[in-house]
C-alpha atoms as a PDB file:
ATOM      1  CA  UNK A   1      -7.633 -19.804  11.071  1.00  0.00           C
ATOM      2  CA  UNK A   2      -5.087 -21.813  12.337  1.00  0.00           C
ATOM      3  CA  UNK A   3      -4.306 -23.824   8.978  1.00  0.00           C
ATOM      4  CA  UNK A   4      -4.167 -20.410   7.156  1.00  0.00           C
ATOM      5  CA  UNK A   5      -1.365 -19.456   9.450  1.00  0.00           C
ATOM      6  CA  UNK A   6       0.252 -22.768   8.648  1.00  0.00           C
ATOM      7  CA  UNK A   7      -0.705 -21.872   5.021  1.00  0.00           C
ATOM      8  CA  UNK A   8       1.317 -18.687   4.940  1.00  0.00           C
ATOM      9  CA  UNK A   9       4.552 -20.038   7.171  1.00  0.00           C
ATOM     10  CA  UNK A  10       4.945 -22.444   4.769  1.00  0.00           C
ATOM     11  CA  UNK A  11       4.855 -19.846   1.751  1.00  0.00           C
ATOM     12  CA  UNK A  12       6.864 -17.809   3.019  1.00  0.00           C
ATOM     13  CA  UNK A  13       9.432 -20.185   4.523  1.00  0.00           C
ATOM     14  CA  UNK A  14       9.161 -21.665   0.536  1.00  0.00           C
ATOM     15  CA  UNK A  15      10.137 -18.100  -0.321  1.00  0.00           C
ATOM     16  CA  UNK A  16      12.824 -17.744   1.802  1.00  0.00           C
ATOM     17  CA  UNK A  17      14.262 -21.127   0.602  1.00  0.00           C
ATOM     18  CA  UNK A  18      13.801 -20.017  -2.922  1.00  0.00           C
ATOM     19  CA  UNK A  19      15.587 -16.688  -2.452  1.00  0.00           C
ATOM     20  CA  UNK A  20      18.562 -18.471  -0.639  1.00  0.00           C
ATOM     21  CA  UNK A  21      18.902 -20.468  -3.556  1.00  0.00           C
ATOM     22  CA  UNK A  22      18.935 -17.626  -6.559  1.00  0.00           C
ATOM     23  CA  UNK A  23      21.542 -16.212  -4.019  1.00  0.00           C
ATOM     24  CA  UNK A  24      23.984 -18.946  -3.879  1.00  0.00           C
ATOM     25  CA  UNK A  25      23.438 -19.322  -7.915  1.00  0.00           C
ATOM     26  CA  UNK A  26      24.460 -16.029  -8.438  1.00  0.00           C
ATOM     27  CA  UNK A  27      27.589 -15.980  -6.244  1.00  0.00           C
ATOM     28  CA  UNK A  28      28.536 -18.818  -7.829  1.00  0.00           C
ATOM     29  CA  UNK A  29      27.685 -17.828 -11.384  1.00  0.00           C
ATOM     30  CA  UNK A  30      29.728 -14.577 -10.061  1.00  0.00           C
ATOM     31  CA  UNK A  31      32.548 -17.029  -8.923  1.00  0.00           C
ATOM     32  CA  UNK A  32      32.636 -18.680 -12.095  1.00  0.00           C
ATOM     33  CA  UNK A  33      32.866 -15.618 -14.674  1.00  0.00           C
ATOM     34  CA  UNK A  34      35.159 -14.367 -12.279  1.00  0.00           C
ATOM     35  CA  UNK A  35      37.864 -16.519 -13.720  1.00  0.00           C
ATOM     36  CA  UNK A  36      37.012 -15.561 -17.264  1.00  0.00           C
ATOM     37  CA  UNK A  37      36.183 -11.630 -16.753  1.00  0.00           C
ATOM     38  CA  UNK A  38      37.027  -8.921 -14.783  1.00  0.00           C
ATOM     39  CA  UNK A  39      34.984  -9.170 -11.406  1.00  0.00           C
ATOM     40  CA  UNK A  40      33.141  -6.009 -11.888  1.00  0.00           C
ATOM     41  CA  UNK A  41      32.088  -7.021 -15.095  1.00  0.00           C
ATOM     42  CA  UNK A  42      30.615 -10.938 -13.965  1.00  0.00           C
ATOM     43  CA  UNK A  43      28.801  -9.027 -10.846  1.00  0.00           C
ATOM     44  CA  UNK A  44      27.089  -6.878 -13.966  1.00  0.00           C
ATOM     45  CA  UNK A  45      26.204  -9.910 -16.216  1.00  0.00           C
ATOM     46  CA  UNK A  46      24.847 -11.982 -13.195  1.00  0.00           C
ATOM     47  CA  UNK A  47      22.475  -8.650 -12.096  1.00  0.00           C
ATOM     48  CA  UNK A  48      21.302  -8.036 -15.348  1.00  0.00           C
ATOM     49  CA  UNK A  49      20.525 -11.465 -15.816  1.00  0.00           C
ATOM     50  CA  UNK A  50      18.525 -11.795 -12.806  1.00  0.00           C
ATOM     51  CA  UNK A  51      17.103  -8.000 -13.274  1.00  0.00           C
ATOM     52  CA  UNK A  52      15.590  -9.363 -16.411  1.00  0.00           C
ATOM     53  CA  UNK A  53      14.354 -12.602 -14.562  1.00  0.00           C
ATOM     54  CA  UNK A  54      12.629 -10.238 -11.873  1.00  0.00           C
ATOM     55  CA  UNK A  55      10.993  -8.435 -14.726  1.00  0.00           C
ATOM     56  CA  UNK A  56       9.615 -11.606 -16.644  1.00  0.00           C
ATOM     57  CA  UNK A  57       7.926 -12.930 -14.141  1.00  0.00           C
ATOM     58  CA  UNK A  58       6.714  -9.838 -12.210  1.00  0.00           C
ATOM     59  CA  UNK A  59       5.079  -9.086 -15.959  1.00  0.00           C
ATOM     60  CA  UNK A  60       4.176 -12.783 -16.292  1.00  0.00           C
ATOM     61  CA  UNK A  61       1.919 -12.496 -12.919  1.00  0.00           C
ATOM     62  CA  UNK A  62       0.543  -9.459 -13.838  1.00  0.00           C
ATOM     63  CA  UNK A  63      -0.877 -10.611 -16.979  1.00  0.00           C
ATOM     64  CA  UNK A  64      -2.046 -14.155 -15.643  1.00  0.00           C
ATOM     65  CA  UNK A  65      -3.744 -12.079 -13.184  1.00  0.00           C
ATOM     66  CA  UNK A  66      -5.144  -9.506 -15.602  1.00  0.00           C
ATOM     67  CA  UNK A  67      -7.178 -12.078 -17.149  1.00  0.00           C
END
């Protein structure tokens, strides 16, 4: 029991990490179109982008999971 609980702290503290990271990306993907389009518009691009990401894998899972 108690290396399942250490199991699952570290997944989700790897998930955590991971999600920190996409977030700093995007700000600074943000940041960076910023200077060449209007801010509204880099916000946009960068939550598409990652939209689409969320999608691809969510659909990837599914269908490794299907089989």
């Amino acid at each position: 029991m108690k290396r399942i609980v250490r199991l699952v702290g570290l997944f989700l503290a790897g998930i955590v990490v991971a999600l920190i990271g996409v977030a700093f990306l995007a700000v600074g993907a943000v940041k960076w179109l910023a200077v060449l389009l209007p801010s509204w518009l880099a916000w946009l691009i960068v939550g598409i982008i990652l939209l689409l990401l969320g999608v691809v894998l969510t659909l990837t899972t599914f269908l490794a999971l299907k089989d």
